[in-house]
Protein backbone atom coordinates (compact mmCIF):
# COMPACT_ATOMS: atom_id res chain seq x y z
CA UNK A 1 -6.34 20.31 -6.93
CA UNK A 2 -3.69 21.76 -5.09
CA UNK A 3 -1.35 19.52 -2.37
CA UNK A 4 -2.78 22.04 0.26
CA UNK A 5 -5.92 21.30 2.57
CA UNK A 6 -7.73 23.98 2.29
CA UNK A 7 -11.00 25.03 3.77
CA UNK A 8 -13.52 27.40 2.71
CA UNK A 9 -12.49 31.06 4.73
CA UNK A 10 -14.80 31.05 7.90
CA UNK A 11 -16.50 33.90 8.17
CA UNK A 12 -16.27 33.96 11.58
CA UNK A 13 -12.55 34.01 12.41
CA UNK A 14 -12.03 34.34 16.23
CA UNK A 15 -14.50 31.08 16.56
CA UNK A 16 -12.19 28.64 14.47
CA UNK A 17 -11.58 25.28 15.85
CA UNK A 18 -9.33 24.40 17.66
CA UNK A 19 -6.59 22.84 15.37
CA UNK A 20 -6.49 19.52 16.82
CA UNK A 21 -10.60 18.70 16.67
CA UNK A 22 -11.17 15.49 14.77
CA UNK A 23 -12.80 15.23 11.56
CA UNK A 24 -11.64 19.35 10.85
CA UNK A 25 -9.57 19.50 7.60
CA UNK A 26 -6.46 21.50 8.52
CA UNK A 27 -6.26 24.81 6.62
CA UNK A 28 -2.66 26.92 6.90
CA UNK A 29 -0.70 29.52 4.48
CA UNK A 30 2.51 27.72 3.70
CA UNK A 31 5.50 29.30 2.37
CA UNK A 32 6.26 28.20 -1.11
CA UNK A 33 8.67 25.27 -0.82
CA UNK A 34 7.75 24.30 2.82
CA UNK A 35 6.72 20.75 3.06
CA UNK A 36 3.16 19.74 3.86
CA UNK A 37 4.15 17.87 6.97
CA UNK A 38 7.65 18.77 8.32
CA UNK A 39 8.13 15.70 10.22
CA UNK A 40 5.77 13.62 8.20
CA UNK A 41 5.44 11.89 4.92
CA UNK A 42 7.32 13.63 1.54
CA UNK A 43 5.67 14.46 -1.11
CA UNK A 44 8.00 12.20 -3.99
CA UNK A 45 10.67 10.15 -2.04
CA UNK A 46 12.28 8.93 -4.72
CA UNK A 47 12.33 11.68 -6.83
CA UNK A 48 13.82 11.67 -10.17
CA UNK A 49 16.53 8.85 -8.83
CA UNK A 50 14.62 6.13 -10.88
CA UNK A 51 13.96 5.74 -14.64
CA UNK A 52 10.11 6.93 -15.91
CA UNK A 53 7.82 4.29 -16.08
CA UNK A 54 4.19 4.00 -16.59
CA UNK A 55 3.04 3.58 -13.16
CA UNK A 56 -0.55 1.39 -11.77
CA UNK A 57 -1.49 4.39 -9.05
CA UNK A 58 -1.85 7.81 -9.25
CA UNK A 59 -1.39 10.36 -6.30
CA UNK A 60 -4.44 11.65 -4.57
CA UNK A 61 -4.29 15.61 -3.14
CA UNK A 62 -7.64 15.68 -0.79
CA UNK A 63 -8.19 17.35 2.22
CA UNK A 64 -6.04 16.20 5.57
CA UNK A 65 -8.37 16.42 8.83
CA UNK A 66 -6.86 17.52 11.64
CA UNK A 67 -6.74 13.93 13.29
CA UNK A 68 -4.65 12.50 10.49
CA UNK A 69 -2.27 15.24 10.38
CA UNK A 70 -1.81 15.62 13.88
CA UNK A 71 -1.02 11.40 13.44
CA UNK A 72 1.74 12.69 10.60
CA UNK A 73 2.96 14.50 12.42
CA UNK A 74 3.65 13.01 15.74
CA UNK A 75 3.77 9.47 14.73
CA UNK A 76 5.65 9.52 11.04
CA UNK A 77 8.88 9.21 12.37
CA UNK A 78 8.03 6.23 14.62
CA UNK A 79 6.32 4.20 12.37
CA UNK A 80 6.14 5.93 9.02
CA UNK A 81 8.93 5.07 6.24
CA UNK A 82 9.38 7.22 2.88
CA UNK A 83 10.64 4.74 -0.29
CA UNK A 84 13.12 6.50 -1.13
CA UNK A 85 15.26 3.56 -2.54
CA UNK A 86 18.32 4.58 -0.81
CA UNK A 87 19.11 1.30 1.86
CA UNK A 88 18.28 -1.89 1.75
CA UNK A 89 15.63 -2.15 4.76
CA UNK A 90 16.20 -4.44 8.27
CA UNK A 91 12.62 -5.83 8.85
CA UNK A 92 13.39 -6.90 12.29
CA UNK A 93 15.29 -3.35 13.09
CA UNK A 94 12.28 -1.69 11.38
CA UNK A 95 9.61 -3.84 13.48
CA UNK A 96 11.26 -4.79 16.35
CA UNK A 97 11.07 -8.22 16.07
CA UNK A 98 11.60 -11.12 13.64
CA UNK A 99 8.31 -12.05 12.94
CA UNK A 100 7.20 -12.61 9.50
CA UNK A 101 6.28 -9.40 7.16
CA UNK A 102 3.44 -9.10 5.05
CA UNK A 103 3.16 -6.52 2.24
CA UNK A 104 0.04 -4.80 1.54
CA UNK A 105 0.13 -2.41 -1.50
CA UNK A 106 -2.77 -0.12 -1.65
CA UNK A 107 -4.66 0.65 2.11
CA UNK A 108 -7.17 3.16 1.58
CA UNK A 109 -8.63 4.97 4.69
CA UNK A 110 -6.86 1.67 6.42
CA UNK A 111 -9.66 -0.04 8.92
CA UNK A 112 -9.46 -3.10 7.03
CA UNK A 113 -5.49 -3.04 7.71
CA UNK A 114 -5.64 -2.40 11.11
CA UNK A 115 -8.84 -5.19 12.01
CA UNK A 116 -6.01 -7.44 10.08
CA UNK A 117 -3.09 -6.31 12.33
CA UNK A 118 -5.32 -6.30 15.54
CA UNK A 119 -6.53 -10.01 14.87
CA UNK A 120 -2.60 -11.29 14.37
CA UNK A 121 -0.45 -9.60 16.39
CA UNK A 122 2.43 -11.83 15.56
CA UNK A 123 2.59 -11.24 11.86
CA UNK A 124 3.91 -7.73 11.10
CA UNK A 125 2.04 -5.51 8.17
CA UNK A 126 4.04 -3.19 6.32
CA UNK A 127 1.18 -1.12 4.44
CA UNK A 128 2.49 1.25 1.56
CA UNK A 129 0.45 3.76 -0.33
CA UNK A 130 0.52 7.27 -1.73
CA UNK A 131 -3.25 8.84 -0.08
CA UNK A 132 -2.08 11.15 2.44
CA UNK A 133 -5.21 11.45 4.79
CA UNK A 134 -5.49 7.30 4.39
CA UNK A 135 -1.75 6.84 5.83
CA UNK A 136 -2.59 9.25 8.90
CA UNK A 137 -5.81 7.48 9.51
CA UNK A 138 -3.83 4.19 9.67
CA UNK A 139 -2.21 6.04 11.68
CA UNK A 140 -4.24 7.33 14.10
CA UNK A 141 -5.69 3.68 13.93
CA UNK A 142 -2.60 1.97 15.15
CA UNK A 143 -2.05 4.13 17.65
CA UNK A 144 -5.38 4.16 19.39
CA UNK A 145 -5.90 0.36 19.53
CA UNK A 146 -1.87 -0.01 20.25
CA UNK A 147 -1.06 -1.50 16.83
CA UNK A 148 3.07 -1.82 17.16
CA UNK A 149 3.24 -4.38 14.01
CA UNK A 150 2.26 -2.06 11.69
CA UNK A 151 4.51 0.45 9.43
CA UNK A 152 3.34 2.56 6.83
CA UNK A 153 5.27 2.94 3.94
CA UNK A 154 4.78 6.51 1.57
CA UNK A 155 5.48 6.04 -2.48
CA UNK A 156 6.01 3.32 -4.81
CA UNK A 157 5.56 -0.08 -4.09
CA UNK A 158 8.15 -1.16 -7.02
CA UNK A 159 10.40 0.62 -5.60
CA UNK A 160 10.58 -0.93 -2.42
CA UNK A 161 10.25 -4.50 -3.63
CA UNK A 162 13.59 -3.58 -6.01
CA UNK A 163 15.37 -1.96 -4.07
CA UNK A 164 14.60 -1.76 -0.89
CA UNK A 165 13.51 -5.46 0.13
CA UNK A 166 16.06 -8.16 0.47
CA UNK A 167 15.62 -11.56 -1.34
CA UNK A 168 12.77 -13.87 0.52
CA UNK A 169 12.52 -11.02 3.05
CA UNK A 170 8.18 -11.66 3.03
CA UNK A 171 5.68 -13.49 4.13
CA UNK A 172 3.50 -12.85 2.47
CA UNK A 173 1.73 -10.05 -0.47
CA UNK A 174 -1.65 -8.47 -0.18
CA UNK A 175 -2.97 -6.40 -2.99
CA UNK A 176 -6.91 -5.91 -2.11
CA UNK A 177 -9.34 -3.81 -4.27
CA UNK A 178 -6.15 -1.82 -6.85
CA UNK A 179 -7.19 0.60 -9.35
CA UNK A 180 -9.00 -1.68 -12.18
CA UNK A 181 -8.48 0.84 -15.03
CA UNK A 182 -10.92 -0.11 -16.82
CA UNK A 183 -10.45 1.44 -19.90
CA UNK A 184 -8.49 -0.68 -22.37
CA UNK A 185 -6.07 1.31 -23.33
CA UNK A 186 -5.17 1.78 -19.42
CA UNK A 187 -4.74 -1.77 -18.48
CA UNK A 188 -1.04 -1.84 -19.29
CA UNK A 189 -1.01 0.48 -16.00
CA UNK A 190 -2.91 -2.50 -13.87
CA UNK A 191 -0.47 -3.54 -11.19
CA UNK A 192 -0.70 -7.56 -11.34
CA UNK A 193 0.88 -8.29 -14.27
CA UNK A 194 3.77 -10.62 -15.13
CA UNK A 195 7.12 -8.40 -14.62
CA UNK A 196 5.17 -7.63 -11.15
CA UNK A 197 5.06 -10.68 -9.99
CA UNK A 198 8.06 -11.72 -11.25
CA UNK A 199 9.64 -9.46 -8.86
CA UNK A 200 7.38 -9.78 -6.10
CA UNK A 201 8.24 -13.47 -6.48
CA UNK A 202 12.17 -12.46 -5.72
CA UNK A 203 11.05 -11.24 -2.24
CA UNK A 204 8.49 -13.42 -1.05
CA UNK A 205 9.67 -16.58 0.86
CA UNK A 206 8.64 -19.96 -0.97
CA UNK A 207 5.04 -20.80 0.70
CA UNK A 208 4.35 -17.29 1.03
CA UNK A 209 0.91 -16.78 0.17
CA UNK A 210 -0.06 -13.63 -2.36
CA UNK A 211 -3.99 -12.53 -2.13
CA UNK A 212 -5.68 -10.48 -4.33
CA UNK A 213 -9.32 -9.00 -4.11
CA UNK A 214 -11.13 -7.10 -6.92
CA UNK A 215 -14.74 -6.36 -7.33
CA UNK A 216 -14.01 -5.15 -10.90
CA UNK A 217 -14.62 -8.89 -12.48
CA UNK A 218 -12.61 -8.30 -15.76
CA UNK A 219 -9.77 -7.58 -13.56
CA UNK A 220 -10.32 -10.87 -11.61
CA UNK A 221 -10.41 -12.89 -14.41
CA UNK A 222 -7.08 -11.05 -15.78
CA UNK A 223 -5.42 -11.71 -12.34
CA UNK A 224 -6.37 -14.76 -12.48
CA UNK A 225 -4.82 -16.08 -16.04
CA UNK A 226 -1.58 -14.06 -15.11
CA UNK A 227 -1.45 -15.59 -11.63
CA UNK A 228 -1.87 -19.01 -13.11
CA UNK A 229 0.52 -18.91 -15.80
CA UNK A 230 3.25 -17.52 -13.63
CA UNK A 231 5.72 -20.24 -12.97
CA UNK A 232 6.47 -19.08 -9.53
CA UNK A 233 3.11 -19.11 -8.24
CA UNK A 234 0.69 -22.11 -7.83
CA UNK A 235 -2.93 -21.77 -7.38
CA UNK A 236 -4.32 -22.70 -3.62
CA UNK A 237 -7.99 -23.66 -4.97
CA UNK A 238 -7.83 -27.20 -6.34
CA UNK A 239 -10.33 -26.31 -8.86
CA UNK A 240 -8.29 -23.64 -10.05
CA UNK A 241 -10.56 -21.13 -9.59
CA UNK A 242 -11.36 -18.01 -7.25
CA UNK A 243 -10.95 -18.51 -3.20
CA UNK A 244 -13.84 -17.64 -0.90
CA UNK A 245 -13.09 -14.91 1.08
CA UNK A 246 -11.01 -15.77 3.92
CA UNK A 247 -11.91 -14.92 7.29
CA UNK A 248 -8.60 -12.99 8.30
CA UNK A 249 -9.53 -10.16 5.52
CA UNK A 250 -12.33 -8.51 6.95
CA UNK A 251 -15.25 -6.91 4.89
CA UNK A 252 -15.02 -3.01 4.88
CA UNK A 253 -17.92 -0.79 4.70
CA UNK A 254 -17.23 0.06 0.82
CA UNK A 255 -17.13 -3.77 0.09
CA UNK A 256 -20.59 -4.00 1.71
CA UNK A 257 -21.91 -0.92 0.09
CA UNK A 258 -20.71 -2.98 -3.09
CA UNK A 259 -22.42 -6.26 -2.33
CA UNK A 260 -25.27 -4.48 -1.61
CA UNK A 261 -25.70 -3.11 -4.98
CA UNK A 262 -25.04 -6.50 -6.73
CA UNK A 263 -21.31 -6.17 -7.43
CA UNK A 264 -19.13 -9.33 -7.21
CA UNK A 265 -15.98 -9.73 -5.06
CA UNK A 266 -13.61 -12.08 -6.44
CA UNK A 267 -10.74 -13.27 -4.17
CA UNK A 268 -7.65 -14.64 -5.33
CA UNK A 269 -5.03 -17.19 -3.22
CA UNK A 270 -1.75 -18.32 -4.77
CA UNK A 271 1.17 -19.67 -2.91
CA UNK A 272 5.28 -19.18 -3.53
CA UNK A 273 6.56 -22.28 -5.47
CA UNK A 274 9.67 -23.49 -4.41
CA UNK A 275 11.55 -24.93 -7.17
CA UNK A 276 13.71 -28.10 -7.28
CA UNK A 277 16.71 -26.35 -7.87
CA UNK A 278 16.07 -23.72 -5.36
CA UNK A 279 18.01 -23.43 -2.07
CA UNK A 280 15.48 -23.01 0.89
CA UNK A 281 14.92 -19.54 2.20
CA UNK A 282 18.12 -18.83 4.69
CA UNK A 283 19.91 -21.72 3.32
């Protein structure tokens, strides 16, 4: 499918809507090489800066409503951030405070991200995914219910946590509901895996807390050996085992729709180990 949100042609063109009416996917002629969203989110930050690698997402061209384009537009350059893997990012500068970051890789449409950022104001959510109409819905979101501690970051997650986070810069790593790929010979491209977390481990702060949610159960039980043998992470269940779903990560409408039909949701808590012979974050 093309990167363009198109529309059927109406046959009726002097009674078009207007371009701003919510819930309307956007449909203009672009001149080849002009960018979806001037001021908004680009369409491969990091270009061809960074070695090939098999990746865990894949992009997603669907149709833009006018809402979340009109958010991309207006609201990008305040809180939007293209990983580009150019600077080393200020968290504080970036969020206007110094209060601790979480990372959440994969948002979706967002409402679960913003009920999480409206419920703890104090802890800052820097959201990163690829779906264009799902960042200017979170968007949109944070803006209506005056969300300031949330940014939302466009591209690869790997690259930001390599070379765009400092050491023990987080709080804190969510990764709810990723892309099982079920089929074996696809699982390589699953994002929790060891060299993941051995990175992710780099940035977190020791105590951080990483959750995981999957309602694919081969996946939990795959995120759950490689979480467990992973020296840098310890498991927060003293059985060892899955965590009931906390209260701060609110159940979405798909999640329901999910439960509904019999599917099992498997949560996942580990904590940051801090090692003997490791200095205390800031030390």
């Amino acid at each position: 499918m093309s990167d363009s949100a198109n529309t059927p042609e109406d046959p009726h063109p002097h009674q078009q809507p207007h371009p701003h009416t919510p819930g309307v996917s956007v449909r203009r002629t672009r001149a080849k090489g002009e960018p979806r969203f001037p001021d908004g989110p680009k369409a491969d930050p990091a270009g061809s800066h960074f070695e090939r690698r098999i990746r865990s997402f894949q992009p997603r061209r669907s149709r833009v409503t006018a809402g979340q384009a009109d958010a991309l537009q207006r609201l990008w350059p305040k809180w939007g951030l293209d990983i580009d893997g150019s600077r080393t990012l200020d968290l504080p500068e970036l969020f206007g405070n110094d209060g601790p970051v979480v990372l959440e890789i994969g948002f979706g449409m967002g409402e679960a991200t913003a009920q999480m950022a409206a419920a703890d104001p104090a802890t800052n959510i820097l959201a990163v995914d690829v779906h264009t109409p799902g960042q200017g819905n979170l968007l949109n979101l944070a803006d209506r219910n005056g969300l300031s501690n949330i940014r939302v970051g466009n591209g690869d997650a790997i690259i930001l946590l390599r070379e765009m986070l400092a050491p023990d810069s987080l709080g804190g790593l969510r990764v709810y509901f990723p892309d099982p790929w079920p089929k074996k010979r696809h699982h390589k491209r699953r994002i929790i895996q060891p060299d993941f977390l051995t990175l992710a481990a780099t940035r977190l702060r020791p105590g951080a807390l990483v959750h995981c949610a999957t309602d694919w159960e081969p996946y939990a039980e795959q995120m759950l050996d490689v979480l467990t043998a992973h020296p840098d992470f310890e498991n927060t269940q003293p059985d060892g085992g899955f965590a009931p779903r906390p209260d701060f990560r609110p159940l979405t409408r798909f999640e329901g729709q999910g439960l509904d039909k019999g599917h099992v949701v498997n949560d996942l808590l580990f904590r940051r180990v801090q090692h003997v012979d490791q200095p205390p974050a800031g030390a």
